[in-house]
N, C-alpha and C. Protein backbone atom coordinates (compact mmCIF):
# COMPACT_ATOMS: atom_id res chain seq x y z
N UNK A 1 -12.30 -16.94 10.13
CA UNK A 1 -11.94 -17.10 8.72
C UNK A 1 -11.27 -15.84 8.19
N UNK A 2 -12.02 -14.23 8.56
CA UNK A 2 -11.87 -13.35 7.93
C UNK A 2 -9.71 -13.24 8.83
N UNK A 3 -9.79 -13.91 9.79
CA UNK A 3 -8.11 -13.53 10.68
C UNK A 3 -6.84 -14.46 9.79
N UNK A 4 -7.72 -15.57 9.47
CA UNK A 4 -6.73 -16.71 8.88
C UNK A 4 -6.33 -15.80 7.37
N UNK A 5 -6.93 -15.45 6.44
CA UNK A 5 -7.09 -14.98 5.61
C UNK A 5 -6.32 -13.47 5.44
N UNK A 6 -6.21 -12.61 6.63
CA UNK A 6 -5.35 -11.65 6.97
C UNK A 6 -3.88 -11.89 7.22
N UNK A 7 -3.82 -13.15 7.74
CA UNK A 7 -2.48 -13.50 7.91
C UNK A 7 -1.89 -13.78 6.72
N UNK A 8 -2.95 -14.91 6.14
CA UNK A 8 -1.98 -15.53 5.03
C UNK A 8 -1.53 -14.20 3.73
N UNK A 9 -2.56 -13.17 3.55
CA UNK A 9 -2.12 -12.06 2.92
C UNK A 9 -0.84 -11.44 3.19
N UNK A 10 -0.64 -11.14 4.86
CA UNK A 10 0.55 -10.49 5.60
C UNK A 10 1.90 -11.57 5.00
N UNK A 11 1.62 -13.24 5.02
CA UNK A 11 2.96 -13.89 4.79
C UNK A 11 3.17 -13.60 3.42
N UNK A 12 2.24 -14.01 2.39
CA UNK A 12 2.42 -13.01 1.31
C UNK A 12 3.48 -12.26 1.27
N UNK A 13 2.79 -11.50 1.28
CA UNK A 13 3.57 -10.15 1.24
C UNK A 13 4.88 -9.61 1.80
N UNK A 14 4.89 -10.42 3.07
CA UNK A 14 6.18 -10.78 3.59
C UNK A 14 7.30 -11.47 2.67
N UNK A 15 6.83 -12.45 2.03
CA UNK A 15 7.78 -13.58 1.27
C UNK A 15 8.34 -12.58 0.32
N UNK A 16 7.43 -12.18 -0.50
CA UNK A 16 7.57 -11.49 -1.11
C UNK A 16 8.75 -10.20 -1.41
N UNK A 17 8.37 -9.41 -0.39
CA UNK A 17 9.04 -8.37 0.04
C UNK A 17 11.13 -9.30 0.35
N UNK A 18 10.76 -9.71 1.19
CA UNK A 18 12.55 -10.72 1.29
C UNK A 18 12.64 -11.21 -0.20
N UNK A 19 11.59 -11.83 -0.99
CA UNK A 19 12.19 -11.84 -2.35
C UNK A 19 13.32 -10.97 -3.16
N UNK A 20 12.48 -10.07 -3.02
CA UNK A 20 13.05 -8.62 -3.09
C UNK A 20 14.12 -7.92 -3.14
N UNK A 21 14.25 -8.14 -1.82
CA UNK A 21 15.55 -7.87 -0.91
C UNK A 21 16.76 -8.86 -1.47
N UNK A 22 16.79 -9.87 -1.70
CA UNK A 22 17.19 -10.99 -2.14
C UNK A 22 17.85 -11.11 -3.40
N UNK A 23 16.89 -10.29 -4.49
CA UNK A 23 16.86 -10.21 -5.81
C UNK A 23 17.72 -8.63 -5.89
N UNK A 24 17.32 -7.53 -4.58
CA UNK A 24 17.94 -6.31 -5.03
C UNK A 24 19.39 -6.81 -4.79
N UNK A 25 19.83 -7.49 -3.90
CA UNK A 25 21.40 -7.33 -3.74
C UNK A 25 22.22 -7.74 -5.15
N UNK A 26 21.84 -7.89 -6.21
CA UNK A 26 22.65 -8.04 -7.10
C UNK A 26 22.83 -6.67 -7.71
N UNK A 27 23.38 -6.61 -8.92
CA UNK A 27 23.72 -4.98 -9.59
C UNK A 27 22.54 -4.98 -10.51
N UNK A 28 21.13 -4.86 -10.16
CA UNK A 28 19.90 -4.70 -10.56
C UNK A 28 18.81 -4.26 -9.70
N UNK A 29 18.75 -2.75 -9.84
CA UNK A 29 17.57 -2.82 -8.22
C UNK A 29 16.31 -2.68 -8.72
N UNK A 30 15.78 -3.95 -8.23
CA UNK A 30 14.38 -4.13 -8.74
C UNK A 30 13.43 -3.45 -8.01
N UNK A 31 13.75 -3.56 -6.77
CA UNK A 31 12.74 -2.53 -6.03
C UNK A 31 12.49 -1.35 -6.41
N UNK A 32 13.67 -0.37 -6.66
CA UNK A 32 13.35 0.97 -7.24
C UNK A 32 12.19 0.70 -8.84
N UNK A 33 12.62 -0.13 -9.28
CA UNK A 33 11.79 -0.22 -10.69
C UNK A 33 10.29 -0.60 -9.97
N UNK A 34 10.35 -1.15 -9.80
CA UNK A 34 8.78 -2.12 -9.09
C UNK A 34 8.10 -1.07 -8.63
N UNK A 35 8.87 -0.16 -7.83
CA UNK A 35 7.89 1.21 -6.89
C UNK A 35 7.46 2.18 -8.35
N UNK A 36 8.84 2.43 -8.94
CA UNK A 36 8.12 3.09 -10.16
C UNK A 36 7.38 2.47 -11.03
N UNK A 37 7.15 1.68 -11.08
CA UNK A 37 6.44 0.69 -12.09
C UNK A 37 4.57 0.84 -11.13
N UNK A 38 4.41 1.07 -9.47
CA UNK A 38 3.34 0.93 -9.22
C UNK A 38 2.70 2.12 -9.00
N UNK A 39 4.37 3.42 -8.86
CA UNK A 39 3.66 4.61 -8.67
C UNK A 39 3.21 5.40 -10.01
N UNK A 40 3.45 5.18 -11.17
CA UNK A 40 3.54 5.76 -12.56
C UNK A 40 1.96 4.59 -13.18
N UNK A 41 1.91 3.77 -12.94
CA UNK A 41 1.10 2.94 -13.31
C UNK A 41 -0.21 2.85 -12.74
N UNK A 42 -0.35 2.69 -11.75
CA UNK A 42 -0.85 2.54 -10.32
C UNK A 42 -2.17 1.64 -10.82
N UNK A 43 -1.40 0.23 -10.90
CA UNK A 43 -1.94 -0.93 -11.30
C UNK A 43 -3.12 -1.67 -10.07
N UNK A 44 -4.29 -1.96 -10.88
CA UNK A 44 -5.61 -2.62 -10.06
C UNK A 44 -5.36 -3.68 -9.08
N UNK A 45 -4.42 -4.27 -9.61
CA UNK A 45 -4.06 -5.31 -8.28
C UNK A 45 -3.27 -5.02 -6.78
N UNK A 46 -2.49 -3.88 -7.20
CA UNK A 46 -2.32 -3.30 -6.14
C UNK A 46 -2.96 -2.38 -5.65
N UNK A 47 -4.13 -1.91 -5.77
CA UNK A 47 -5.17 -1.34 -4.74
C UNK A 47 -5.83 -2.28 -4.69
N UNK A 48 -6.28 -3.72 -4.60
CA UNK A 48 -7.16 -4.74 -4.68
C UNK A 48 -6.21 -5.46 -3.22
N UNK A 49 -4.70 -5.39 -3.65
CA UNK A 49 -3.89 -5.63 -2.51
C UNK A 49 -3.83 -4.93 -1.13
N UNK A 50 -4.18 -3.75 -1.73
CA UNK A 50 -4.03 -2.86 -0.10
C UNK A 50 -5.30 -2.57 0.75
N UNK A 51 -6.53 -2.70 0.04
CA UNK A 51 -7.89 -2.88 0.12
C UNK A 51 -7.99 -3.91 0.95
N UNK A 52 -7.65 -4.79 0.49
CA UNK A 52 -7.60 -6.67 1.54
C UNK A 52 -7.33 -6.27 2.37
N UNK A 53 -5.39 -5.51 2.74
CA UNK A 53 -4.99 -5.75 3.95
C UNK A 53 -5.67 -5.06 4.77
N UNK A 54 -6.24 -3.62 4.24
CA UNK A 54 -6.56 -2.81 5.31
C UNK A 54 -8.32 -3.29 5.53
N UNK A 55 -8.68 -3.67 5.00
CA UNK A 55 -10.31 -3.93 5.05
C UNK A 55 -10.66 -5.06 5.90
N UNK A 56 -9.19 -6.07 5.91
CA UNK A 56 -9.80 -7.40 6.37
C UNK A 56 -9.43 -6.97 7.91
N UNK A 57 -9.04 -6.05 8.39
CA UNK A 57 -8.04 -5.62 9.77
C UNK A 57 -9.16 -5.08 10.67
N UNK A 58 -9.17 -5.92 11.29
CA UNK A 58 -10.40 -4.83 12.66
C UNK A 58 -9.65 -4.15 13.09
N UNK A 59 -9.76 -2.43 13.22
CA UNK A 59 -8.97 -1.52 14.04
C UNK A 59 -9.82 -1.07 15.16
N UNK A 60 -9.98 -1.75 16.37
CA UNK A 60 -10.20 -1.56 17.42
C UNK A 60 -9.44 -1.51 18.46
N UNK A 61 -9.80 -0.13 18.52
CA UNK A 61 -8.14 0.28 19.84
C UNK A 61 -9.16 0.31 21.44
């Protein structure tokens, strides 16, 4: 459960991210705003986001 649940976070975030990419190619770069918007802010959902990915991840090497 805890692997299915890691993935679907990773496509997330994936989709996401090509959103992005998608949305920067016009004469508006949203990405630069978005990074400043999370590094100046440094909004709860995105440490709630990065918490998941890295918490749900068994790192066994």
């Amino acid at each position: 459960m805890q692997k299915e649940n890691f993935f679907l976070t990773k496509l997330e975030c994936f989709l996401v991210i090509i959103g992005l990419i998608l949305i920067d190619v016009g004469p508006i770069p949203v990405t630069a705003f978005g990074s400043l918007f999370i590094l100046f802010r440094r909004p709860k959902w995105f440490k709630e986001l990065i918490d998941h990915i890295y918490l749900s991840k068994n790192f066994d090497y």
